[in-house]
C-alpha atoms as a PDB file:
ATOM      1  CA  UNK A   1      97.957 -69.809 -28.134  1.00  0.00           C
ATOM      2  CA  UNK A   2      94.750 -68.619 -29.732  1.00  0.00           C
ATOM      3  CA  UNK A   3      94.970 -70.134 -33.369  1.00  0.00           C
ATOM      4  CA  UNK A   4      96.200 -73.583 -34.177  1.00  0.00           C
ATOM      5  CA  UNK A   5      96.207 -74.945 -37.700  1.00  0.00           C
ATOM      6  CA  UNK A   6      95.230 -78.280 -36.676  1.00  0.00           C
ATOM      7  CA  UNK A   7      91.856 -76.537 -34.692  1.00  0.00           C
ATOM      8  CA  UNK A   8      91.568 -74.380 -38.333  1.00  0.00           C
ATOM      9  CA  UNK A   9      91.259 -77.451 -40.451  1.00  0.00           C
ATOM     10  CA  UNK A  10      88.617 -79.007 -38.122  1.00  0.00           C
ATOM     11  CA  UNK A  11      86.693 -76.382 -38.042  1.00  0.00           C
ATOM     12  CA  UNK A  12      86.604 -75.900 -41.891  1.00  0.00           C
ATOM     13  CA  UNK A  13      86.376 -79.588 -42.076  1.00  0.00           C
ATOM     14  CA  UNK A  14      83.079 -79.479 -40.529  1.00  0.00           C
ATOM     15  CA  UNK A  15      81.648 -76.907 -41.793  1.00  0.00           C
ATOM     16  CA  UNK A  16      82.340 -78.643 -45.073  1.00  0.00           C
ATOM     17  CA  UNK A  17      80.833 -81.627 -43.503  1.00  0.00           C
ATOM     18  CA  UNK A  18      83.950 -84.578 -43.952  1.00  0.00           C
ATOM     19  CA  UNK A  19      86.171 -85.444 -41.886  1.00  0.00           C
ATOM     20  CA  UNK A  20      89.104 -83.626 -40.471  1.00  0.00           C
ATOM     21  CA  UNK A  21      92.034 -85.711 -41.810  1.00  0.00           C
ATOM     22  CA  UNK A  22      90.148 -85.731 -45.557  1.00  0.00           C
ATOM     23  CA  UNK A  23      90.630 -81.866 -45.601  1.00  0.00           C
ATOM     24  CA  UNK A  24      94.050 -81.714 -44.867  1.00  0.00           C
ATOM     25  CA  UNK A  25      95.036 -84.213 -47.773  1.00  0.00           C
ATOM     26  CA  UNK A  26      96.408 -81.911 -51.168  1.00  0.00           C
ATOM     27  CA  UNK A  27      94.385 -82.795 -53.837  1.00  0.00           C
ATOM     28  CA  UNK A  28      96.600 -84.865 -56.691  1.00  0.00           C
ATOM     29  CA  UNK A  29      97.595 -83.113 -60.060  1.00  0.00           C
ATOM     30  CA  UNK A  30      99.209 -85.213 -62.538  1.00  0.00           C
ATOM     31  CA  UNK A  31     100.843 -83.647 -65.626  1.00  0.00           C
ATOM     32  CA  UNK A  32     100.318 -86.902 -68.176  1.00  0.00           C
ATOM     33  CA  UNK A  33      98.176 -86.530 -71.167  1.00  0.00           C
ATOM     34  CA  UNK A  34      95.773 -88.583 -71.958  1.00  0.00           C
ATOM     35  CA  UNK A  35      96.028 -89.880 -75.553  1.00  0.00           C
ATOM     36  CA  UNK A  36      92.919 -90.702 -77.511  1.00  0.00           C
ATOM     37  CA  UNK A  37      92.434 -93.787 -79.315  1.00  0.00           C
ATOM     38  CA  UNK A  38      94.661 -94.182 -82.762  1.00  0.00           C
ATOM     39  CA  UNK A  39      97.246 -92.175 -81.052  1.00  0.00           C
ATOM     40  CA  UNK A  40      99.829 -95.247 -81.208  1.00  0.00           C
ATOM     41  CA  UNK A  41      99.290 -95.273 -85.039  1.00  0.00           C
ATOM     42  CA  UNK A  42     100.399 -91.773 -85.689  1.00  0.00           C
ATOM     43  CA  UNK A  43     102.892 -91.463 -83.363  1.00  0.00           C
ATOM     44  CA  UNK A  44     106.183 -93.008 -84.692  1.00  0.00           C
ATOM     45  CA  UNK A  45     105.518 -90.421 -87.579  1.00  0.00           C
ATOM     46  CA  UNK A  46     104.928 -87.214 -85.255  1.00  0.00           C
ATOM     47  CA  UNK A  47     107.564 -88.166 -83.649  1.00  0.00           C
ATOM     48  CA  UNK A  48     109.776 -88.812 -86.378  1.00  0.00           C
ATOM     49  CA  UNK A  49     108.498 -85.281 -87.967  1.00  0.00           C
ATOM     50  CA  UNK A  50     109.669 -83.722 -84.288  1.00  0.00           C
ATOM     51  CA  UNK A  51     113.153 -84.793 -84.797  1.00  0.00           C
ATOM     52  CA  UNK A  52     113.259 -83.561 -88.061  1.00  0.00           C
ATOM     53  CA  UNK A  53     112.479 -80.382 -86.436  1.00  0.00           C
ATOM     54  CA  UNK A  54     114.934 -80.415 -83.541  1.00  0.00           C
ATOM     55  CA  UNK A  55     118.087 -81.272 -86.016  1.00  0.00           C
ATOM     56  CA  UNK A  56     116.602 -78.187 -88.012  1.00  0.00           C
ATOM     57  CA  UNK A  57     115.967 -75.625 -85.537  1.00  0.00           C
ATOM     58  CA  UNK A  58     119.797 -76.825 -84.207  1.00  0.00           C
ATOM     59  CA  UNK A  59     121.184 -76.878 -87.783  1.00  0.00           C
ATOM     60  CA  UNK A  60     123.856 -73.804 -88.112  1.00  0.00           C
ATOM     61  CA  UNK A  61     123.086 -71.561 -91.009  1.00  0.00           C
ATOM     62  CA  UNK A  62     126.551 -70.675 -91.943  1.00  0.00           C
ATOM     63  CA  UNK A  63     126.828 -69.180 -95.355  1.00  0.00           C
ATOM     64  CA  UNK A  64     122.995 -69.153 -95.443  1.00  0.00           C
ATOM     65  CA  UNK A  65     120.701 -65.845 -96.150  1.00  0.00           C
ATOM     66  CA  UNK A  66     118.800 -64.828 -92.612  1.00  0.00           C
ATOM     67  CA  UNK A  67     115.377 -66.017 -94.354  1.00  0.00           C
ATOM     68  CA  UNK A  68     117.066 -69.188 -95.421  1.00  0.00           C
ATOM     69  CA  UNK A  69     117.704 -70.513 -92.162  1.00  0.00           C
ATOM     70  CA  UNK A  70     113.983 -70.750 -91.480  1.00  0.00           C
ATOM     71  CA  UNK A  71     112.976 -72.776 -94.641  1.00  0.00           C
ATOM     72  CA  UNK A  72     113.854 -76.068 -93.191  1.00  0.00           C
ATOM     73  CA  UNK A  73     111.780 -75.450 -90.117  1.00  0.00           C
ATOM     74  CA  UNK A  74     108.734 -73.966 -92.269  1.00  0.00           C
ATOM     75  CA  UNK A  75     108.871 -77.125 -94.616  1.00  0.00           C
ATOM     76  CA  UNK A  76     108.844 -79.653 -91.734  1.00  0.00           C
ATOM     77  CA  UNK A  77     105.870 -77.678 -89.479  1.00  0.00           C
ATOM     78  CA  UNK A  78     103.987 -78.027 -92.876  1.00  0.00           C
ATOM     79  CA  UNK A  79     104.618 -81.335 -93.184  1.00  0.00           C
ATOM     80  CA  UNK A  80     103.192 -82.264 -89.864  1.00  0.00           C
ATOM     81  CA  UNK A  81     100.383 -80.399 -90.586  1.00  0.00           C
ATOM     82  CA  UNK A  82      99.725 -81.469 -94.191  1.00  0.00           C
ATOM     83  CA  UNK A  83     100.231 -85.662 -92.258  1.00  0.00           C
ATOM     84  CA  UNK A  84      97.409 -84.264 -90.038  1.00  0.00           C
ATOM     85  CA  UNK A  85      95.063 -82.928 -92.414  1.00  0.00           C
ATOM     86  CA  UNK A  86      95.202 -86.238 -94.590  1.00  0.00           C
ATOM     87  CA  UNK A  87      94.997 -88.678 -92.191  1.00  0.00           C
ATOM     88  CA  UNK A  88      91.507 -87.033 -90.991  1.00  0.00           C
ATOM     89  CA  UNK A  89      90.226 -85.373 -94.437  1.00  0.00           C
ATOM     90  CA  UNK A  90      91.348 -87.222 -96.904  1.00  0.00           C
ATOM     91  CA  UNK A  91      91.922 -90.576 -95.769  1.00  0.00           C
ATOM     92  CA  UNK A  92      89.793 -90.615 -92.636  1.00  0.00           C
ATOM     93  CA  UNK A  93      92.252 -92.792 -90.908  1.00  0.00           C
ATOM     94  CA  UNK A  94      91.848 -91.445 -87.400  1.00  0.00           C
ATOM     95  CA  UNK A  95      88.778 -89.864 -85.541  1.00  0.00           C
ATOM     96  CA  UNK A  96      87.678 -86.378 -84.718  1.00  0.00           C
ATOM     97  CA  UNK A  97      88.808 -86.356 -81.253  1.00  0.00           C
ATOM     98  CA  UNK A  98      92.313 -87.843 -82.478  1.00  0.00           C
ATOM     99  CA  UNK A  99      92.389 -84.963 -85.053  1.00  0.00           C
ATOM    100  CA  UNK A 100      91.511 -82.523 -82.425  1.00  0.00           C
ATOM    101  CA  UNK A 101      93.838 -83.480 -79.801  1.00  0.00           C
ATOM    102  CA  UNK A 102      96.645 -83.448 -82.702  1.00  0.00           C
ATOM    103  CA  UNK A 103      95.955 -79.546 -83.029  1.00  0.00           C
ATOM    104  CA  UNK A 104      95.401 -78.760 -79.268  1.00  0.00           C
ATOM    105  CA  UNK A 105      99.369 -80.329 -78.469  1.00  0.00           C
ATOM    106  CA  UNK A 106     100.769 -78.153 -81.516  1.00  0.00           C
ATOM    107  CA  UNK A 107     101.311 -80.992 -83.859  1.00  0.00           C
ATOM    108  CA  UNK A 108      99.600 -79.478 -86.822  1.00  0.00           C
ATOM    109  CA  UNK A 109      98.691 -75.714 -87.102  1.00  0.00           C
ATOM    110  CA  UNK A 110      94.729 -75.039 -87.146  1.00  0.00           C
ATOM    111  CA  UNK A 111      94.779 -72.005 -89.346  1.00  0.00           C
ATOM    112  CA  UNK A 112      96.836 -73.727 -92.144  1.00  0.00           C
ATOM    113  CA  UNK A 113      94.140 -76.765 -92.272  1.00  0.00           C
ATOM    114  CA  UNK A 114      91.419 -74.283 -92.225  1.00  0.00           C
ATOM    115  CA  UNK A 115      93.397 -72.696 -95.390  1.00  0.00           C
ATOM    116  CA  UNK A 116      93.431 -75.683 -97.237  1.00  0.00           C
ATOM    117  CA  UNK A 117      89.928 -76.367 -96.721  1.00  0.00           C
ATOM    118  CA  UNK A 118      89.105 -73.234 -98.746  1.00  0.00           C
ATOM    119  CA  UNK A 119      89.064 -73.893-102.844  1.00  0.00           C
ATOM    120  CA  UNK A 120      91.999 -72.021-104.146  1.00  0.00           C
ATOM    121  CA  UNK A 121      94.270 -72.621-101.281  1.00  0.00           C
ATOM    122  CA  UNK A 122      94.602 -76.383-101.176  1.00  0.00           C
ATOM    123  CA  UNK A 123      98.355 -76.533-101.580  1.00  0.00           C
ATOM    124  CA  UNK A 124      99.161 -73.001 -99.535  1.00  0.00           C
ATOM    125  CA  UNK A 125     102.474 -73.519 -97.962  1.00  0.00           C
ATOM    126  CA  UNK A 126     102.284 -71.222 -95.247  1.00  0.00           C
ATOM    127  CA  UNK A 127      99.781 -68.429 -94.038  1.00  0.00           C
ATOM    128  CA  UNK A 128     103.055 -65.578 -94.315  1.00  0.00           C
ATOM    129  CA  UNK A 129     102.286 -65.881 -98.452  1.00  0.00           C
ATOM    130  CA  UNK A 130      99.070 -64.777 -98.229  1.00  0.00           C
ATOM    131  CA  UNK A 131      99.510 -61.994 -95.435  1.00  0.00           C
ATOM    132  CA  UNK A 132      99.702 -58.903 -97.707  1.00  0.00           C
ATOM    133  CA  UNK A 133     100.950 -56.885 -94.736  1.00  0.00           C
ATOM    134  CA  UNK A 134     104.363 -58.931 -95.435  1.00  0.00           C
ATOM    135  CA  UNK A 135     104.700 -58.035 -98.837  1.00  0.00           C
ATOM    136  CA  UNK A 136     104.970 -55.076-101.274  1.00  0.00           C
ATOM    137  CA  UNK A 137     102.138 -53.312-102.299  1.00  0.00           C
ATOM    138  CA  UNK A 138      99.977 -55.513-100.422  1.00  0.00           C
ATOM    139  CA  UNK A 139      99.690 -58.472-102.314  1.00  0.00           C
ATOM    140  CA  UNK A 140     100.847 -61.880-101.734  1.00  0.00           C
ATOM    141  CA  UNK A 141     103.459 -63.670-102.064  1.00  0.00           C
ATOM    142  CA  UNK A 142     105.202 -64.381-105.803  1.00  0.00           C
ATOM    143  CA  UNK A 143     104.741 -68.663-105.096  1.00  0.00           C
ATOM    144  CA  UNK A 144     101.213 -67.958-105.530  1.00  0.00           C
ATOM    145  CA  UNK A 145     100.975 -66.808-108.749  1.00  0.00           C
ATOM    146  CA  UNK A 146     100.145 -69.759-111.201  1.00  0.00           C
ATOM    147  CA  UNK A 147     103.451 -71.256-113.253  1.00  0.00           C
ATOM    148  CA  UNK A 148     101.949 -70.307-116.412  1.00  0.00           C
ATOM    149  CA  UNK A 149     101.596 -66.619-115.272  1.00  0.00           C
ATOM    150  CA  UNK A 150     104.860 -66.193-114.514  1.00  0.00           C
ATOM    151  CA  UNK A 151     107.500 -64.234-115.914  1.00  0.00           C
ATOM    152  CA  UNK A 152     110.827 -66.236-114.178  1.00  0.00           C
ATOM    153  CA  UNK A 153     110.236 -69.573-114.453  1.00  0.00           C
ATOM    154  CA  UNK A 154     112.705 -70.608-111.088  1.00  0.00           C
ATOM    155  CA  UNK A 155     111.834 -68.769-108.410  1.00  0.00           C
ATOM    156  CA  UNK A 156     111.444 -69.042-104.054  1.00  0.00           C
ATOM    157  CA  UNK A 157     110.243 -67.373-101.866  1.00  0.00           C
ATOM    158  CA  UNK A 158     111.319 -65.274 -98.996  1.00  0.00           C
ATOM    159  CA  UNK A 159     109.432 -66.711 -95.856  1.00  0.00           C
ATOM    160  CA  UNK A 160     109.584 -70.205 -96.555  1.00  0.00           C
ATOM    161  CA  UNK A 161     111.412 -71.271 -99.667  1.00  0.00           C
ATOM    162  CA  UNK A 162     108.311 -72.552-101.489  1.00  0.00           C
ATOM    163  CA  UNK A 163     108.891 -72.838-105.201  1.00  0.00           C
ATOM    164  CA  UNK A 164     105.228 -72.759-105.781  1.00  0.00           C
ATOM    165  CA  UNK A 165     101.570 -73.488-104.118  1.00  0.00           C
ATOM    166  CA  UNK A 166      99.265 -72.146-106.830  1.00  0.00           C
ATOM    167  CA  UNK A 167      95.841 -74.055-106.937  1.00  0.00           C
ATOM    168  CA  UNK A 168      96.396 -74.064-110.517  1.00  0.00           C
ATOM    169  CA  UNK A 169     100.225 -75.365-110.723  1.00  0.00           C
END
């Protein structure tokens, strides 16, 4: 025969300069995430929060608007995030790279935080109420406006069921 594997690998082996039985060894990939420092603090309650979500997502909506059947889930996601954002910000419980980590595995959503960062939108419940391409005349959504501007006193709203995050509520 004219090409053997075993004479391929050598060659390449030495050309890389190692020897042959090194280069025929697969490199090993493991899939396990490493968790920063703090991460056994927080984790019972991410957890916990992730439950919540699986019994919602599985929850049957029977009887339930299409919107409504959403709410649960929406209230829980900002939940995580809102645990997230006070833990670092507020409290400063846990570290940068803890907080980081938390929003690179999808337990709190980035754009949200950045929201509430912003004066005015501290207690924003989700970034669908202040898309105006999802609403009417392009404005935002009705849990936004301030209690005291109101007209109906009791009201939710579509995406997510909030009954009101107005700065000034």
């Amino acid at each position: 025969r004219w090409f053997s594997f075993t004479t391929a690998c050598d060659k390449a082996a030495s050309f890389v300069g190692c020897d042959s039985s090194v280069a025929r060894m697969p490199k090993i990939k493991t899939n396990r995430v490493k968790y920063p420092t703090g991460w056994e603090l927080i984790e019972p309650t991410l957890r916990e929060l992730e439950a919540k979500m699986r019994e919602a997502e599985n929850d049957p909506h029977d009887g339930k608007r299409k919107c409504e059947g959403l709410w649960p889930i929406f209230r829980i996601a900002h939940q995580k995030s809102r645990y997230i954002y006070d833990l670092y910000y507020r409290r400063k419980e846990i570290s940068k790279e803890l907080y980081e980590f938390c929003l690179e595995q999808g337990y709190g959503d980035r754009n949200l935080i950045a929201k509430w960062k912003k004066s005015g939108y501290e207690r924003l419940c989700c970034l669908r109420c202040i898309q105006p391409r999802d609403h009417n005349f392009a404005t935002t959504c009705v849990c936004r406006v301030p209690k005291h501007l109101r007209e109906e006193k009791v009201i939710e709203c579509v995406h997510c069921g909030c009954g009101g995050c107005a700065s000034g509520d």
